[in-house]
N, C-alpha and C. Protein backbone atom coordinates (compact mmCIF):
# COMPACT_ATOMS: atom_id res chain seq x y z
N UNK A 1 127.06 205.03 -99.51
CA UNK A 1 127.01 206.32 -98.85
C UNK A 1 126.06 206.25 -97.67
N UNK A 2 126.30 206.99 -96.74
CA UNK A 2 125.54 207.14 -95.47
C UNK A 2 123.72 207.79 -95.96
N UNK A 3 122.59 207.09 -95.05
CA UNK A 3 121.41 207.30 -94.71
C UNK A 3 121.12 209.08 -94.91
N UNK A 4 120.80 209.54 -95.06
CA UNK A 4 120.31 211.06 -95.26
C UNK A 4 120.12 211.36 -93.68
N UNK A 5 119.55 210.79 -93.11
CA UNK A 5 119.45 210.94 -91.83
C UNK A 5 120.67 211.00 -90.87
N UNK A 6 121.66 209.79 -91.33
CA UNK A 6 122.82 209.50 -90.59
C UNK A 6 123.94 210.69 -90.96
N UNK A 7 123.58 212.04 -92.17
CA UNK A 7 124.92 212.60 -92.80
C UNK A 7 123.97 213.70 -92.00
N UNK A 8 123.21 214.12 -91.61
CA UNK A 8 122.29 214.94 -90.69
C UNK A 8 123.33 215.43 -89.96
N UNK A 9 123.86 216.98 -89.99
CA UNK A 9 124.72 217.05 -89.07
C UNK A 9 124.46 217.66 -87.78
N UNK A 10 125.02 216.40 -87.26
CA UNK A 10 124.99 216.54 -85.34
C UNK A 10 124.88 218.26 -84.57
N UNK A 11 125.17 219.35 -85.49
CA UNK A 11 124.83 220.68 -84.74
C UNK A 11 123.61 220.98 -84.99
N UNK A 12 122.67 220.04 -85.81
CA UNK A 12 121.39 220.67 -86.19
C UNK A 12 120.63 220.02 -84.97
N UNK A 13 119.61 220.47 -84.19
CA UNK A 13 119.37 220.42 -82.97
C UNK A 13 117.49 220.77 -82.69
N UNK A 14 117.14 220.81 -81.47
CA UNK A 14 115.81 221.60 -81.43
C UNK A 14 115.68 222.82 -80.61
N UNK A 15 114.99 223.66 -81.53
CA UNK A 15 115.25 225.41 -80.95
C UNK A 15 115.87 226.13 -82.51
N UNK A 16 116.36 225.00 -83.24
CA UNK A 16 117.11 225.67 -84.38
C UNK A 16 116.14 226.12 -85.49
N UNK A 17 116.62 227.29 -86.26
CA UNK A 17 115.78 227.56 -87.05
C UNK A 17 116.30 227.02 -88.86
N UNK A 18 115.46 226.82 -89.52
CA UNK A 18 116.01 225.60 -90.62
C UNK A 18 115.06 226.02 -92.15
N UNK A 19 115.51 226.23 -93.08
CA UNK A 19 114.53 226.50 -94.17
C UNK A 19 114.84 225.15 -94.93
N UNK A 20 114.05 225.44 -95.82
CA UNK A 20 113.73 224.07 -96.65
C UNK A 20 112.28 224.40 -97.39
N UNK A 21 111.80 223.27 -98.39
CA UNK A 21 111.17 223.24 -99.14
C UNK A 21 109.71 222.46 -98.97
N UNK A 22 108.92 222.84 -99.15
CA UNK A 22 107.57 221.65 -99.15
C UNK A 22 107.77 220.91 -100.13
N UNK A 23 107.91 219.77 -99.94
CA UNK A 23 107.44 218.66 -100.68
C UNK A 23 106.43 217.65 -101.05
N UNK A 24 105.73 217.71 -99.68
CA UNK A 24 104.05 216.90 -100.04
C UNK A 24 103.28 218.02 -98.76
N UNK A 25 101.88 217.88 -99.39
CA UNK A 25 100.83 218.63 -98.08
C UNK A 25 99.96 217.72 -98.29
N UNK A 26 99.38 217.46 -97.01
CA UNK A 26 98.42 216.24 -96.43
C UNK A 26 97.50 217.39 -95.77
N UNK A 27 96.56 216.75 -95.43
CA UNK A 27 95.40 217.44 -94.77
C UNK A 27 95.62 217.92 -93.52
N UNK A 28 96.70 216.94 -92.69
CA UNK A 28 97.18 217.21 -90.65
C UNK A 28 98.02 218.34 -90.95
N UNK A 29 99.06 218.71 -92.56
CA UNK A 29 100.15 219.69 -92.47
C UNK A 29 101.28 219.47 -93.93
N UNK A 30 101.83 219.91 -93.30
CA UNK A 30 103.49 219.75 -94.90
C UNK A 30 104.47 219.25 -94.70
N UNK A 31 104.98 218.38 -95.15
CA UNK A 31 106.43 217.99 -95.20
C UNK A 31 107.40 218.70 -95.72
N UNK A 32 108.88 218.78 -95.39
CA UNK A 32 109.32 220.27 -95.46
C UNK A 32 111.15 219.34 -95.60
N UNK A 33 111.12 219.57 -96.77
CA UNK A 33 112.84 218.68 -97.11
C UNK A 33 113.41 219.93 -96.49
N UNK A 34 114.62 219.94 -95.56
CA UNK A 34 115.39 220.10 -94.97
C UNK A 34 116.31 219.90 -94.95
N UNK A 35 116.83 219.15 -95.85
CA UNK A 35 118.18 218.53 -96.48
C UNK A 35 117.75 217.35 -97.40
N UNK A 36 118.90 217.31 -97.89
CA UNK A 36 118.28 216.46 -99.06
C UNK A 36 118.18 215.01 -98.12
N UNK A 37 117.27 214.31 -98.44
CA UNK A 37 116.32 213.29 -98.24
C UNK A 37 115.89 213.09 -96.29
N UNK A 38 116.42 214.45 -96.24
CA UNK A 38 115.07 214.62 -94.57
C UNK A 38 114.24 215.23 -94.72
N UNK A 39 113.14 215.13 -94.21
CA UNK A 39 111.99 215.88 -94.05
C UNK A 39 111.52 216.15 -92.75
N UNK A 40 111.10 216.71 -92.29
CA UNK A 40 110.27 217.18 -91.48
C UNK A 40 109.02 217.61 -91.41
N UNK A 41 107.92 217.65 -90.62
CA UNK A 41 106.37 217.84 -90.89
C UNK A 41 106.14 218.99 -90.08
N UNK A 42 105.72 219.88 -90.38
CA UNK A 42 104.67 221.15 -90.13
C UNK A 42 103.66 220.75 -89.80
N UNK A 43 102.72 220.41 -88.70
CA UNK A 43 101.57 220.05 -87.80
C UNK A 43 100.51 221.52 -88.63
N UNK A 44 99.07 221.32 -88.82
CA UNK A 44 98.61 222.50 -89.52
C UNK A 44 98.62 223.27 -88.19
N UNK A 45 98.26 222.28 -86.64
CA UNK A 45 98.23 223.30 -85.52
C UNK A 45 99.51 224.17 -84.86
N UNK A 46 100.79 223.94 -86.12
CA UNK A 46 101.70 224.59 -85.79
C UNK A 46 102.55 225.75 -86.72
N UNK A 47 101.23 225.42 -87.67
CA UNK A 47 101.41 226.59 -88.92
C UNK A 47 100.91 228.51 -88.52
N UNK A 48 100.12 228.67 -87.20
CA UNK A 48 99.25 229.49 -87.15
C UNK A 48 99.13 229.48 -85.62
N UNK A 49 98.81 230.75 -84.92
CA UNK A 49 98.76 231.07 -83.36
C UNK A 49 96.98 231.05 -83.44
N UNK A 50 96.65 230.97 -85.12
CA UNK A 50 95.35 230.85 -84.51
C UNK A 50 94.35 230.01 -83.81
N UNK A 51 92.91 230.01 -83.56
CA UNK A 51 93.20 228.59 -82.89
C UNK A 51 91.99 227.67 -83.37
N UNK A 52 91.62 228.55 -84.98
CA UNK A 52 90.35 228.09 -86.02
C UNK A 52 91.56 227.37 -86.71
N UNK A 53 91.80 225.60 -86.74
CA UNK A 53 92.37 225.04 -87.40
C UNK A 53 91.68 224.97 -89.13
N UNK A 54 92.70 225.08 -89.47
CA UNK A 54 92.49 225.35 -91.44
C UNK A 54 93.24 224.23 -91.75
N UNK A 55 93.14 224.23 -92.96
CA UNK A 55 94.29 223.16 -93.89
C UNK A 55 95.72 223.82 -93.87
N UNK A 56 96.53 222.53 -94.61
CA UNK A 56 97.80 223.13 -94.77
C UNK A 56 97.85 223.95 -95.53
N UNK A 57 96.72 223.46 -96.59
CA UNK A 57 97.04 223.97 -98.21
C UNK A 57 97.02 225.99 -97.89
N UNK A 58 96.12 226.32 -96.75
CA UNK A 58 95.69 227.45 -96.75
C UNK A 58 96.77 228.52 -96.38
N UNK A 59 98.20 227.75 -96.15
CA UNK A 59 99.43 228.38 -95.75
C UNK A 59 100.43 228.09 -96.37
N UNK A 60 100.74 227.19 -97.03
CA UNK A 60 101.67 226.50 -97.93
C UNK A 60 101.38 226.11 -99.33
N UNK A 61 101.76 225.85 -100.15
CA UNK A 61 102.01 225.18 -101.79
C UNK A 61 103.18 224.33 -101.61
N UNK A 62 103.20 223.27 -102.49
CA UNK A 62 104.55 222.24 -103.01
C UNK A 62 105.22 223.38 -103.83
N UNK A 63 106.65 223.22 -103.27
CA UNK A 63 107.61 223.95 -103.87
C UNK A 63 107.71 225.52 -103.34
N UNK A 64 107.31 225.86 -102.71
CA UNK A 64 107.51 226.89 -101.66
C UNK A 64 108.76 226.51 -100.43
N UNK A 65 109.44 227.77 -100.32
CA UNK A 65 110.31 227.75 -99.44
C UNK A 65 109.97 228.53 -98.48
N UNK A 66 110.53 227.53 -97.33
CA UNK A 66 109.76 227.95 -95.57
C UNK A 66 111.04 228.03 -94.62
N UNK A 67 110.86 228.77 -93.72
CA UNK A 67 111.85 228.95 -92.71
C UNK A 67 110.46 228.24 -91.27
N UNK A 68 111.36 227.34 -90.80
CA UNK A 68 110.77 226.64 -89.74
C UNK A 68 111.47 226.84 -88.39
N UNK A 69 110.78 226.27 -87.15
CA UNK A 69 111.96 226.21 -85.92
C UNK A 69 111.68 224.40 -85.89
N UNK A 70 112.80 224.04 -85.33
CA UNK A 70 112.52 222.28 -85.26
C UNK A 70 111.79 222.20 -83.55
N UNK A 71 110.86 221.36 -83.13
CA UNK A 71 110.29 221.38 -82.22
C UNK A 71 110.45 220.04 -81.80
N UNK A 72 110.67 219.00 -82.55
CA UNK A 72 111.04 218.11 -81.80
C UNK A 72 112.37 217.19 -82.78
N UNK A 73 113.30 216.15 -82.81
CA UNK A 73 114.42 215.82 -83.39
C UNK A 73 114.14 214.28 -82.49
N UNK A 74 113.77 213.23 -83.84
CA UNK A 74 114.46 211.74 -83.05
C UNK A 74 115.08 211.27 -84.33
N UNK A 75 116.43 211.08 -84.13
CA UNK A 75 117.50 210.99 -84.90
C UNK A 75 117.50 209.38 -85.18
N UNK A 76 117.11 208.37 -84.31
CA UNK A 76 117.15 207.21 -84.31
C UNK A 76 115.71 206.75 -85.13
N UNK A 77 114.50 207.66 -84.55
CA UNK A 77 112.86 206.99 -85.52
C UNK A 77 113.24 207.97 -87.01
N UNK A 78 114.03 208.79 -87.13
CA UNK A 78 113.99 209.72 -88.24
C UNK A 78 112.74 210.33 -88.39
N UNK A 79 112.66 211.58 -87.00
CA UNK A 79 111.51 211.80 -87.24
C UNK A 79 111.59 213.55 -86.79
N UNK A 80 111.08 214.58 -87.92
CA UNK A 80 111.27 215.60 -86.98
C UNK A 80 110.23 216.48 -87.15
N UNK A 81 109.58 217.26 -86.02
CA UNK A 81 108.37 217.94 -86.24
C UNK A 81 109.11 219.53 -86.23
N UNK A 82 108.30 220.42 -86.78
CA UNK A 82 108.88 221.98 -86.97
C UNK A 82 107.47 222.86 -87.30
N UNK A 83 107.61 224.03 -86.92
CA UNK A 83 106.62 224.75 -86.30
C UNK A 83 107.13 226.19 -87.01
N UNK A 84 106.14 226.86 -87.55
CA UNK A 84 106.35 228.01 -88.45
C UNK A 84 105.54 229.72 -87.70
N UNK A 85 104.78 228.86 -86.69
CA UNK A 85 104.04 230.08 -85.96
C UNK A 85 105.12 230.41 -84.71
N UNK A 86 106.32 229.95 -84.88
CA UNK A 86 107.16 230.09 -83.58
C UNK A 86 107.95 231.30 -83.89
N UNK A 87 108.15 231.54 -85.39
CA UNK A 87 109.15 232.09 -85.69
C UNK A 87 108.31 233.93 -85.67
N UNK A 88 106.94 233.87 -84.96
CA UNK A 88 106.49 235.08 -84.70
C UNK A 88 105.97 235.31 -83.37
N UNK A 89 105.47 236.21 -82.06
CA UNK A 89 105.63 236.41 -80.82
C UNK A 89 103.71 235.76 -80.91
N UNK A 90 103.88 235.20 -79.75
CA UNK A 90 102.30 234.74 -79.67
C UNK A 90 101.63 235.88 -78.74
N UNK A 91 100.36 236.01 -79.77
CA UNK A 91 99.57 237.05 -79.62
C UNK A 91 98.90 236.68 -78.50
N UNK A 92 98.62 235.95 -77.97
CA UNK A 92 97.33 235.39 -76.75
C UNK A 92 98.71 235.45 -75.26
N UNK A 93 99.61 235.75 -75.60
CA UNK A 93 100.12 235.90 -73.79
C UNK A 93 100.07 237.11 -73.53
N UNK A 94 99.94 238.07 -74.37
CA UNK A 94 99.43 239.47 -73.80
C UNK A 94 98.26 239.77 -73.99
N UNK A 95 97.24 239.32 -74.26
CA UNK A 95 95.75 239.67 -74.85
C UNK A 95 95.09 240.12 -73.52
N UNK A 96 95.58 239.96 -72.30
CA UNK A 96 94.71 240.59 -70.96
C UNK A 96 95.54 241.86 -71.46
N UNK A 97 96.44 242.43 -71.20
CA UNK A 97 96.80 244.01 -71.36
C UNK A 97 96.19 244.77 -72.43
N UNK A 98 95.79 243.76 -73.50
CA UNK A 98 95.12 244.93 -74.86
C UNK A 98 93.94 244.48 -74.37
């Protein structure tokens, strides 16, 4: 049977939004199965608009389900990064008007 990576289907893209599961948390962020045997990593600096970096642990648990956006896709290194503070409006491009 085909690579997990290689049955990855070709409409899944970057900009897309993708849920899935944590599967390991490291100290930089979470790995986030996305299909069965892809993962993707949650950066902790892409968990939060804030800009006091925390742990992963302080936003996530193993076995929690997450809705991500994919931020970056290399289909050939099997590698994909995804970002969870995207999927809300960033507070600091209007902070001169308030």
């Amino acid at each position: 049977s085909k690579h997990p990576w290689e049955a990855l289907a070709e409409e899944v893209k970057v900009g897309d939004k993708v849920k899935g599961k944590v599967v390991v948390i490291a100290d930089y962020g979470a790995f986030i199965e996305v299909a069965d045997g892809v993962e993707g990593l949650i950066h902790v600096s892409e968990m939060s608009w804030s800009t006091h970096l925390r742990s992963a642990q302080d936003f996530v648990s193993v076995g929690d389900e997450v809705e991500a956006v994919i931020l970056t896709l290399d289909r050939e290194e099997r590698k994909m990064s995804l970002g969870i503070k995207q999927l809300t409006p960033d507070p600091w491009t209007d902070i001169t008007e308030k």
